[in-house]
Protein backbone atom coordinates (compact mmCIF):
# COMPACT_ATOMS: atom_id res chain seq x y z
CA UNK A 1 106.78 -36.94 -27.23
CA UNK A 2 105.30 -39.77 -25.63
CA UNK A 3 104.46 -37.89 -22.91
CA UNK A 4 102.45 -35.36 -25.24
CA UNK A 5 100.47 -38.21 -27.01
CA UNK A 6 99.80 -39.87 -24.04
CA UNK A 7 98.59 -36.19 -22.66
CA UNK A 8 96.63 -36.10 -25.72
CA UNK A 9 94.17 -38.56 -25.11
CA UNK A 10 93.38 -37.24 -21.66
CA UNK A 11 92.61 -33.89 -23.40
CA UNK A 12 90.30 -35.28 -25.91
CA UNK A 13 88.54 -37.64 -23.53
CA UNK A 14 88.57 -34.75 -21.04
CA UNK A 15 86.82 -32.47 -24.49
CA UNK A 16 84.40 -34.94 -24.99
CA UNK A 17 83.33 -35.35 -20.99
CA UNK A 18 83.95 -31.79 -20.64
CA UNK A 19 81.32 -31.58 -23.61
CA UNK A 20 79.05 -34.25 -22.54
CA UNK A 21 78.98 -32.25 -19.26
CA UNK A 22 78.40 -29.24 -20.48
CA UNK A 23 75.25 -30.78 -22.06
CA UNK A 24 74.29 -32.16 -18.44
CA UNK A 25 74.76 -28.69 -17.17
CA UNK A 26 72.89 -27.61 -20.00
CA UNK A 27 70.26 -30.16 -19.51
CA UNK A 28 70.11 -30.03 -15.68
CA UNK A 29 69.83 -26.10 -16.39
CA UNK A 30 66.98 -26.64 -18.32
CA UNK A 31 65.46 -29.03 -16.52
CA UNK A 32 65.77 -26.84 -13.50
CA UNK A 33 64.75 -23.23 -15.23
CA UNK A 34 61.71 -26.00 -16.37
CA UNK A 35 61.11 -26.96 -12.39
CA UNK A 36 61.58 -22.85 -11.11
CA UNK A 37 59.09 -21.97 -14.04
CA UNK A 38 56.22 -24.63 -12.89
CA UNK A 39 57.33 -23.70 -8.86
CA UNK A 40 55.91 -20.36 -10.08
CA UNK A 41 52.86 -21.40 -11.60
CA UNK A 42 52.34 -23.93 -8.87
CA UNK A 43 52.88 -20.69 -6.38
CA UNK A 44 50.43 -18.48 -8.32
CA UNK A 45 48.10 -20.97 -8.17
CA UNK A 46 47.94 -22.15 -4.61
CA UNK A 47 47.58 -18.28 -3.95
CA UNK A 48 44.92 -18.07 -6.02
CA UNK A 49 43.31 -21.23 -4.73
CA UNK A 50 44.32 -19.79 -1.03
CA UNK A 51 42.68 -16.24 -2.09
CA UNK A 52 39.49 -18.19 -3.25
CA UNK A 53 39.68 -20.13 0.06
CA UNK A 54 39.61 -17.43 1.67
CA UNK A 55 37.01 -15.45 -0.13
CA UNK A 56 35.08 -18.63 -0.11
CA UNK A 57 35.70 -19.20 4.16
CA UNK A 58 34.44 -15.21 4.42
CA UNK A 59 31.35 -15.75 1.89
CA UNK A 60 30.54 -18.95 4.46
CA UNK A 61 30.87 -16.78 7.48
CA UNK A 62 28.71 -14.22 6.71
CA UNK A 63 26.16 -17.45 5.35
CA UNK A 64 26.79 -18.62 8.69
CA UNK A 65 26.09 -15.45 10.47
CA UNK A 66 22.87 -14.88 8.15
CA UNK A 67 21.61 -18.08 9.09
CA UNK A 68 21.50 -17.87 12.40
CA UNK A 69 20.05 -14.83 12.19
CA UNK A 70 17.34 -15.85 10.03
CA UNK A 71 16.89 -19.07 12.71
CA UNK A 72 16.72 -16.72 15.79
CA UNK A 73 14.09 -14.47 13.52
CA UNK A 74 12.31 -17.72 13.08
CA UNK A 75 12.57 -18.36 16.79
CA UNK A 76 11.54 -14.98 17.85
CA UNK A 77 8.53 -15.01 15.00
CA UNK A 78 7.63 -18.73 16.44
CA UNK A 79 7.40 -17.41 20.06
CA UNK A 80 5.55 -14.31 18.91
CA UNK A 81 3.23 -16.39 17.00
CA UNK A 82 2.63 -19.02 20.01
CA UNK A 83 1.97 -15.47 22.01
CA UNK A 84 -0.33 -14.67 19.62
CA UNK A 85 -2.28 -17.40 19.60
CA UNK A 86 -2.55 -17.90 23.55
CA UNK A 87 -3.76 -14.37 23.44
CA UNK A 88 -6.15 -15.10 20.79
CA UNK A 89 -7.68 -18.19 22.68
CA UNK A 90 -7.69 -16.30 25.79
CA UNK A 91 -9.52 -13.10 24.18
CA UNK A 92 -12.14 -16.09 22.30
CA UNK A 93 -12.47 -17.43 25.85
CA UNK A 94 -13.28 -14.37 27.26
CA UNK A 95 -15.49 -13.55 24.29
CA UNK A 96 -17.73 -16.49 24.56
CA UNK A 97 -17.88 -16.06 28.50
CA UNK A 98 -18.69 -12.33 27.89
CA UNK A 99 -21.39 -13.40 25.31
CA UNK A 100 -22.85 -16.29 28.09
CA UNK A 101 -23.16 -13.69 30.59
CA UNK A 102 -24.79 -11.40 27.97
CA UNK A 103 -27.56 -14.41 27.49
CA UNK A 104 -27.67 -14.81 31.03
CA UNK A 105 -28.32 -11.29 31.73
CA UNK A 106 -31.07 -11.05 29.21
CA UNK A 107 -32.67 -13.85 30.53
CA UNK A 108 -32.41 -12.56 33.66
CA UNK A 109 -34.03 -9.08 32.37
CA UNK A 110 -36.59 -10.67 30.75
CA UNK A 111 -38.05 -12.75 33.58
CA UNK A 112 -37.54 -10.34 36.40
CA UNK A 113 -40.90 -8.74 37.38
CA UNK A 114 -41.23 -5.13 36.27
CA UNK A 115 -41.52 -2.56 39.10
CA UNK A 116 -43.92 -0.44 36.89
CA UNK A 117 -47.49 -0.60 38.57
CA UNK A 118 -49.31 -0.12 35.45
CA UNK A 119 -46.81 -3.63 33.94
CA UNK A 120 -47.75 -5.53 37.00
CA UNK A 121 -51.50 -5.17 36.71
CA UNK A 122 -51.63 -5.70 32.90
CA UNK A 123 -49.45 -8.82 33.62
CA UNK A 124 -51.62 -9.76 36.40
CA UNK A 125 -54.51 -8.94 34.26
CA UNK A 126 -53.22 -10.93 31.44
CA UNK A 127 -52.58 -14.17 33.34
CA UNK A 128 -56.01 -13.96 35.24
CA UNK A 129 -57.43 -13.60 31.54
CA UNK A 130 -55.17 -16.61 30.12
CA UNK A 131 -56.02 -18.59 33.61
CA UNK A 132 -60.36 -17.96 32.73
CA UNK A 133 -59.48 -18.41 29.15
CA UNK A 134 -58.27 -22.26 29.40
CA UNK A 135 -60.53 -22.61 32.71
CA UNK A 136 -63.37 -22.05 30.16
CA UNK A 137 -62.26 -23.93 27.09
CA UNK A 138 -61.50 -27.27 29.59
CA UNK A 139 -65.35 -27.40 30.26
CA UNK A 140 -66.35 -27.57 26.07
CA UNK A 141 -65.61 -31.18 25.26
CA UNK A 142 -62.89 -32.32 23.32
CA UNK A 143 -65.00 -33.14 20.37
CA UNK A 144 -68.02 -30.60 20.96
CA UNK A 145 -68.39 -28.57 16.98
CA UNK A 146 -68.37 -25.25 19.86
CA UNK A 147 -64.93 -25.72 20.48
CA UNK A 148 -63.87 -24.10 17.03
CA UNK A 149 -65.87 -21.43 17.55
CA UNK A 150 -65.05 -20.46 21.20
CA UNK A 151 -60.97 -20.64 19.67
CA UNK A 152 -62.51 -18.16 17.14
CA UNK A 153 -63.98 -15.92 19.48
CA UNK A 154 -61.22 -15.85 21.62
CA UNK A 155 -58.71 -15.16 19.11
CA UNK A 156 -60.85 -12.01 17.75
CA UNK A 157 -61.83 -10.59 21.49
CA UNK A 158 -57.68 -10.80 21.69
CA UNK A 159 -57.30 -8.81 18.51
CA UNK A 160 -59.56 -6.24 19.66
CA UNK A 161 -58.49 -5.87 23.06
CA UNK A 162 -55.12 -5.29 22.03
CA UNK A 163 -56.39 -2.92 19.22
CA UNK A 164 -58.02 -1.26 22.04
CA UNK A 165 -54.95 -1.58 24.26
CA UNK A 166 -52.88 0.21 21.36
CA UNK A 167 -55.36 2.98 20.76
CA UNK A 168 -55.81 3.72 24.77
CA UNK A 169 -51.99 3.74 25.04
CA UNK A 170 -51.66 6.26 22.02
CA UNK A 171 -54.54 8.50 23.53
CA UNK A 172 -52.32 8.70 26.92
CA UNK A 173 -49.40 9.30 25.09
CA UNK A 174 -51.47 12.26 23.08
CA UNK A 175 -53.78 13.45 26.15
CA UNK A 176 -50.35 13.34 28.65
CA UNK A 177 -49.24 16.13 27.61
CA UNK A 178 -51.96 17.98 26.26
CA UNK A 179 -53.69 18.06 30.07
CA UNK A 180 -50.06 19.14 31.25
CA UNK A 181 -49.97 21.96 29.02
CA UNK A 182 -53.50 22.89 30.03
CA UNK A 183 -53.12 22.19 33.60
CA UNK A 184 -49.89 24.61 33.58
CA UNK A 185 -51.77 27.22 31.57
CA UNK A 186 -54.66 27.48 34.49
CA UNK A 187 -51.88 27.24 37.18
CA UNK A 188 -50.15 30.46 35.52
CA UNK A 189 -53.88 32.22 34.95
CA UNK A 190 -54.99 31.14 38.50
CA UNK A 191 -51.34 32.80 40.16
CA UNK A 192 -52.11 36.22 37.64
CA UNK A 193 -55.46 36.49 38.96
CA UNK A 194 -53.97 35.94 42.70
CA UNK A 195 -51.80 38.68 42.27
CA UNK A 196 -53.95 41.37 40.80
CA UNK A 197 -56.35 40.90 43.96
């Protein structure tokens, strides 16, 4: 018997730590079903956080990408537009060169002698007259009460020489081709009346 009551004892304080360790392994268990649950969570959400990475690393790519195509747009509209503009400069350049020459050539046109007979005598004509003109006029005094007068007369004899200048040229241009006409008209009647003979 005192073997069974001293087994006793054992048995109970085994019960009780065999209890108090089945609450550990309870606990523990918990504690651990506790640690796998937030493992999962913590696994779902570093994927997650991984997928957005990753979605986030592709969006920034394809930024990337765009940008530097956008910059080498830029670069190639930048060159085109410095192209442009040296072209433009050049083509003003050559414009305002072109446009000198034009002034040049005008000038030129207008000074050059005319090869016409009937131009070189009236020009000769005209200077001889603007050369006796003045000649005159420098022998009136610079205060003589003439002087008006003789700027008068001039200035009317010039309006009715070129009236008369106007009128002869538009009889030419009328009698031209009138005496033409007639002239070919007794050439054809002359060679008719050759032939019948």
């Amino acid at each position: 018997m005192s073997e069974e009551t001293s087994s006793q004892p054992e048995d109970t304080v085994s019960r009780s730590e065999l209890t108090n360790l089945q609450e550990q392994l309870k606990a523990t268990r918990m504690e651990r079903d506790r640690q796998i649950f937030e493992k999962s969570e913590i696994v779902a959400k570093a994927n997650a956080y991984a997928k957005e990475r990753d979605d986030v690393r592709d969006s920034l790519a394809a930024m990337t990408a765009e940008r530097d195509r956008l910059a080498a747009e830029n670069a190639g509209a930048s060159t085109k537009a410095l192209e442009t503009s040296r072209q433009l400069e050049a083509a003003n350049r050559r414009a305002d060169e072109a446009s000198a020459e034009v002034v040049r050539l005008r000038h030129a046109i207008a000074t050059a002698p005319s090869s016409d007979p009937a131009v070189v005598l009236w020009s000769l004509i005209s200077e001889k007259t603007r050369d006796g003109v003045a000649w005159v006029r420098g022998k009136f005094p610079a205060d003589s009460p003439a002087l008006p007068w003789f700027d008068k007369t001039v200035s009317l004899v010039t309006q009715i020489g070129c009236m008369a200048v106007r009128a002869t040229d538009a009889f030419i241009r009328w009698a031209v081709p009138k005496a033409i006409e007639l002239f070919n008209k007794g050439k054809a009647e002359l060679e008719a009346r050759m032939e019948k003979k």
